[in-house]
N, C-alpha and C. Protein backbone atom coordinates (compact mmCIF):
# COMPACT_ATOMS: atom_id res chain seq x y z
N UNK A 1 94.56 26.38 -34.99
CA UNK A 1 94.07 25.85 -33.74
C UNK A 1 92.61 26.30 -33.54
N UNK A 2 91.62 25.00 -33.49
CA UNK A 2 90.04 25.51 -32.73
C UNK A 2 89.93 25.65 -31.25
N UNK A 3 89.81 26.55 -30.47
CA UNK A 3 89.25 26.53 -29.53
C UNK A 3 87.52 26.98 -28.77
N UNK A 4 86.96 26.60 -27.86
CA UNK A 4 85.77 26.58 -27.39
C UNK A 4 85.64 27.04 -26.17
N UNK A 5 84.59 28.30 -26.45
CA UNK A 5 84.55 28.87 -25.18
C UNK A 5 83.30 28.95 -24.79
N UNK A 6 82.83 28.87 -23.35
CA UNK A 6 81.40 28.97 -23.10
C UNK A 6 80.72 30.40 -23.42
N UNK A 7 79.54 29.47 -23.24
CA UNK A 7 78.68 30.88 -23.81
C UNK A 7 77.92 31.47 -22.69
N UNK A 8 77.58 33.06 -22.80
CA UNK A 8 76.93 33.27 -21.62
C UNK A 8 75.40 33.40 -21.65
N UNK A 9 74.77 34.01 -23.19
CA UNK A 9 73.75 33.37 -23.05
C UNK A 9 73.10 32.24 -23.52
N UNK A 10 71.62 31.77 -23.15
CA UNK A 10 71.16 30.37 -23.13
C UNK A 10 70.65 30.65 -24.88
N UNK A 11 70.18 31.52 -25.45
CA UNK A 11 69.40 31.35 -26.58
C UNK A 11 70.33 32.84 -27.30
N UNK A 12 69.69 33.09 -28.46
CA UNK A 12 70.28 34.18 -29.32
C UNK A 12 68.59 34.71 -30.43
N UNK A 13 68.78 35.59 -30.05
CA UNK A 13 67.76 36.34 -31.23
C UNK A 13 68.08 37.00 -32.19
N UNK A 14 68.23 36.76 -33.36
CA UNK A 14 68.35 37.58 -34.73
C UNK A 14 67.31 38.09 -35.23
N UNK A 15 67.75 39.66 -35.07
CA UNK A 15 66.99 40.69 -36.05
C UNK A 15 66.89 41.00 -37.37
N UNK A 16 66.69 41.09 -38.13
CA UNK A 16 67.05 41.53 -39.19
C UNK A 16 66.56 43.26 -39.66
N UNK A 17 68.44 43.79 -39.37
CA UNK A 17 68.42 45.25 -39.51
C UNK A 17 67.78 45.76 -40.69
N UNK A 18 67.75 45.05 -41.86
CA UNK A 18 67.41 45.82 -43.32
C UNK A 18 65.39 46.20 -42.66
N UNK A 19 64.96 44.84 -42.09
CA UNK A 19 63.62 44.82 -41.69
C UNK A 19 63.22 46.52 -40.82
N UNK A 20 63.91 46.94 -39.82
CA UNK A 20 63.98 47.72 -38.93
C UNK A 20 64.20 48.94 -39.63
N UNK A 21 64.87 48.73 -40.24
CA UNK A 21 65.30 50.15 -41.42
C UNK A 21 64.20 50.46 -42.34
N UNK A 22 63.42 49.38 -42.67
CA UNK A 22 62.12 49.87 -43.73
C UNK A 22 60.96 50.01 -43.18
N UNK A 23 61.05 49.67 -41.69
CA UNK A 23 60.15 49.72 -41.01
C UNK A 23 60.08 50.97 -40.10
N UNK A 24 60.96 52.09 -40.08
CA UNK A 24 61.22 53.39 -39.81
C UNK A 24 61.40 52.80 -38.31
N UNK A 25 61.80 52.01 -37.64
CA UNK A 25 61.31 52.36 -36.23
C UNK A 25 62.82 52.23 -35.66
N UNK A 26 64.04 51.89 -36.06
CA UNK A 26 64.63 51.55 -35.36
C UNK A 26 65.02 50.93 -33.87
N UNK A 27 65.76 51.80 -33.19
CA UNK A 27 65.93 50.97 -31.59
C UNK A 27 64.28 50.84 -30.51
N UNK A 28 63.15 51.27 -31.19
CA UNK A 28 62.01 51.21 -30.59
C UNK A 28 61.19 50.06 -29.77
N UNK A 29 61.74 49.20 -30.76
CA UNK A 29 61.78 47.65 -30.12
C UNK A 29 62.90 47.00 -29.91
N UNK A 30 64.06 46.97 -30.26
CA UNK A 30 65.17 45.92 -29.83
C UNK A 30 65.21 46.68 -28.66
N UNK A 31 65.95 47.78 -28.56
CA UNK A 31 66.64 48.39 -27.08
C UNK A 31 65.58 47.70 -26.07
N UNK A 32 64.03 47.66 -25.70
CA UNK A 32 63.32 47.43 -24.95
C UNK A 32 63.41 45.81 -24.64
N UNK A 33 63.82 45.35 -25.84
CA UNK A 33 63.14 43.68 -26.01
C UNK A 33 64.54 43.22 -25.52
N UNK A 34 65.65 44.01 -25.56
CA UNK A 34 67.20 43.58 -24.73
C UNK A 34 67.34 43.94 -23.32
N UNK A 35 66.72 44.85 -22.74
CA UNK A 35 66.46 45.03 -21.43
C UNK A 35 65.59 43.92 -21.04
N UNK A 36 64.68 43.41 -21.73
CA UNK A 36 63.67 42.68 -20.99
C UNK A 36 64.35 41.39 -21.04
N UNK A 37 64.88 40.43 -21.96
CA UNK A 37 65.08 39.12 -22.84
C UNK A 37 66.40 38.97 -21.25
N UNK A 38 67.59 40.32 -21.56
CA UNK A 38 68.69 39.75 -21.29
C UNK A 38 69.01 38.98 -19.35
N UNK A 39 68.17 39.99 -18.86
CA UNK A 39 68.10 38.76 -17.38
C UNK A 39 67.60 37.38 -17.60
N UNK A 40 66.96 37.13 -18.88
CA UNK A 40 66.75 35.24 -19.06
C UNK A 40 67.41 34.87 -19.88
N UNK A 41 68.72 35.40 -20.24
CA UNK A 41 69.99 34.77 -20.43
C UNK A 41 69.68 35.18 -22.43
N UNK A 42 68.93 35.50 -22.60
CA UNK A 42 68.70 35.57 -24.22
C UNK A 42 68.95 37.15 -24.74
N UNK A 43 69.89 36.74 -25.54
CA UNK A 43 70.79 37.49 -25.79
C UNK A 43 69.81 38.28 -27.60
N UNK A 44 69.90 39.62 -27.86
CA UNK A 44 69.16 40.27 -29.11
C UNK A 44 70.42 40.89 -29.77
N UNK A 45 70.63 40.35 -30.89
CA UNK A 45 71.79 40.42 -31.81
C UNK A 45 71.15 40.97 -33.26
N UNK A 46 71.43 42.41 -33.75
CA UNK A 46 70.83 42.62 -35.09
C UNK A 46 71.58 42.10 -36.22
N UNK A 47 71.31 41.44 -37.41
CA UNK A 47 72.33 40.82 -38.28
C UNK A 47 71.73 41.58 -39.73
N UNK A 48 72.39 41.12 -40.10
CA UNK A 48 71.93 41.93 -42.04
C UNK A 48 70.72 40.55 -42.58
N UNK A 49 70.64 41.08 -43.65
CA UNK A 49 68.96 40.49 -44.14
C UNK A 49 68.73 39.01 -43.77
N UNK A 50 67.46 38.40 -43.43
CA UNK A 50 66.96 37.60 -43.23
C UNK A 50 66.80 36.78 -44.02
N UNK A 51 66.71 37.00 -45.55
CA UNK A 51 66.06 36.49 -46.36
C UNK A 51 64.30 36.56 -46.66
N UNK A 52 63.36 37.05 -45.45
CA UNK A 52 62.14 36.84 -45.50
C UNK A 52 61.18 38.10 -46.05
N UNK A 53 61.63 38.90 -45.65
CA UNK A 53 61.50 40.49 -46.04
C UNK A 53 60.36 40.40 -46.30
N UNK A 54 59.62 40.48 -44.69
CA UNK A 54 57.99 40.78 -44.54
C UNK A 54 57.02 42.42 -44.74
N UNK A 55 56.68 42.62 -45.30
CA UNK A 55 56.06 43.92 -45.49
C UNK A 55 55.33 44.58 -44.30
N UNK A 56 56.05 45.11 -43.49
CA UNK A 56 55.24 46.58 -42.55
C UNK A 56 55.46 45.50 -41.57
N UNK A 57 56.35 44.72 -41.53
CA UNK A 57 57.10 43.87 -39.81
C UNK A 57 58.66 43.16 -39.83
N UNK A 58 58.33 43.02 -38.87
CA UNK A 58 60.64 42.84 -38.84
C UNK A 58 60.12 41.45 -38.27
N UNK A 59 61.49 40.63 -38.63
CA UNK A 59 61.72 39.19 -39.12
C UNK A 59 62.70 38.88 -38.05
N UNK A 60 62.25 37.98 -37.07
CA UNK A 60 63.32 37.82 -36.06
C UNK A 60 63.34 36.21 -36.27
N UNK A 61 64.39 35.76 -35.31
CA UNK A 61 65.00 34.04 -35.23
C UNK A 61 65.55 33.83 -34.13
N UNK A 62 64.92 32.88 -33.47
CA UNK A 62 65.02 32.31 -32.12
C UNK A 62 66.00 31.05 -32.43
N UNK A 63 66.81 31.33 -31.61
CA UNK A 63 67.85 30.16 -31.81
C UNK A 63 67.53 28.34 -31.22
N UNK A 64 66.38 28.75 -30.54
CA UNK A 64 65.93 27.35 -29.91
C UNK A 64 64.16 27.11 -30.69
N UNK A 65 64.17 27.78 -31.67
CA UNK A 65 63.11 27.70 -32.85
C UNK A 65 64.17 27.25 -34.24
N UNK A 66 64.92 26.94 -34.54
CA UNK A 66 65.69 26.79 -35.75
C UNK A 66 64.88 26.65 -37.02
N UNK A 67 63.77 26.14 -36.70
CA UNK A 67 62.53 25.81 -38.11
C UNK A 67 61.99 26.85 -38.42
N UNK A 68 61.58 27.36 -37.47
CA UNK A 68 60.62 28.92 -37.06
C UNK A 68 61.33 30.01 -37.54
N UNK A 69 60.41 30.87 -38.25
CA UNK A 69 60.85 32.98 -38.38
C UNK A 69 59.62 33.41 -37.45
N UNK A 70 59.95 34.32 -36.62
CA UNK A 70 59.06 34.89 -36.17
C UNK A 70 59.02 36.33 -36.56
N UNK A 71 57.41 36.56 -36.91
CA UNK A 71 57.41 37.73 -38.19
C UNK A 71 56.29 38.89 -37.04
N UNK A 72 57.06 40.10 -36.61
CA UNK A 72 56.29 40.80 -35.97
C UNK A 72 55.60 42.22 -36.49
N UNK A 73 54.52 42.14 -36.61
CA UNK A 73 54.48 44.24 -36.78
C UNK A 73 54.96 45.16 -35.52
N UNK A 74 54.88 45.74 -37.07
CA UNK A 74 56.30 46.69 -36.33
C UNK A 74 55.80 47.69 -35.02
N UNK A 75 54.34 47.63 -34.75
CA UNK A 75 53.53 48.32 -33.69
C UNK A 75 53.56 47.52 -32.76
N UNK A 76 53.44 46.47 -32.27
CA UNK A 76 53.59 45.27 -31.02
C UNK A 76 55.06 45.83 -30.10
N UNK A 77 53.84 45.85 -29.42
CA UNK A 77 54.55 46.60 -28.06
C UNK A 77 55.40 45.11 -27.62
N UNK A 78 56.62 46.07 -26.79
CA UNK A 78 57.95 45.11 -26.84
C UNK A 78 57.56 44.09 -25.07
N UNK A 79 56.42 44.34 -24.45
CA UNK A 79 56.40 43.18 -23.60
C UNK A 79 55.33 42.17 -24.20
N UNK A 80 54.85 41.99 -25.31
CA UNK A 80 53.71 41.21 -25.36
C UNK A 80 54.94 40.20 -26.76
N UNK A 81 55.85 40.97 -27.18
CA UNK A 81 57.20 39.80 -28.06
C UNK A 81 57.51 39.43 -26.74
N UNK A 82 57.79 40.14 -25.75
CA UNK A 82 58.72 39.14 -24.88
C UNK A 82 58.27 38.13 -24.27
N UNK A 83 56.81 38.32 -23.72
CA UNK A 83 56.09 36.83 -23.89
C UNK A 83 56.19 35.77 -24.57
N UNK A 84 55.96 36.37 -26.10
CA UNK A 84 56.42 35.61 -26.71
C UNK A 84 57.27 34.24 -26.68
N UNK A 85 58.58 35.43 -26.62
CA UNK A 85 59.78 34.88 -26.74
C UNK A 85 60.39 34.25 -25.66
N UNK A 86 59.35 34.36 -24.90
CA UNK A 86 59.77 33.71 -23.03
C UNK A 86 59.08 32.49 -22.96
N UNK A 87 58.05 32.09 -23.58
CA UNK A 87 57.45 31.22 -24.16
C UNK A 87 57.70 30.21 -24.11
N UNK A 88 59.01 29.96 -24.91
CA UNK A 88 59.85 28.61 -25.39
C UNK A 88 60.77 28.45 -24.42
N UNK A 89 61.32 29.24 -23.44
CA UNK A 89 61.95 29.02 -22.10
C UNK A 89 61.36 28.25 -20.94
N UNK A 90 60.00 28.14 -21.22
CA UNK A 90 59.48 27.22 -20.09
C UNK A 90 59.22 27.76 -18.79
């Protein structure tokens, strides 16, 4: 049996943990960029490799970008991504 359940948030962001791990910084930016994202319904989900494996920045994916990687250094302070990423919300 399939069933379908609503979703609560509007968009989804994928991290890619291997990125974060070579990039020494861990929760330095997600924890911040999930406090900020999650009152506009966009939800920050870390997943295993990306495939893109950018040198000295972590590899994220906007679920309402499907074409798009968005490739950040790993120093970008976590309100000037959330601009970013608030961006495409309108």
């Amino acid at each position: 049996m399939i069933r379908f359940s609503k979703a609560k948030p509007t968009a989804i962001v994928m991290a890619c943990e291997k990125c974060f791990k070579r990039a020494r910084i861990k929760d330095k930016l997600t924890k911040p960029l999930k406090r900020a994202l999650k009152p506009h319904g966009i939800k920050v989900v870390k997943t295993q490799c990306l495939g893109v494996c950018p040198k000295g920045a972590v590899a994220l994916h906007d679920s309402r970008r499907p074409s798009q990687w968005v490739i950040v250094d790993h120093s970008t302070p976590p309100s000037q991504l959330k601009a970013l990423l608030l961006e495409a919300v309108g």
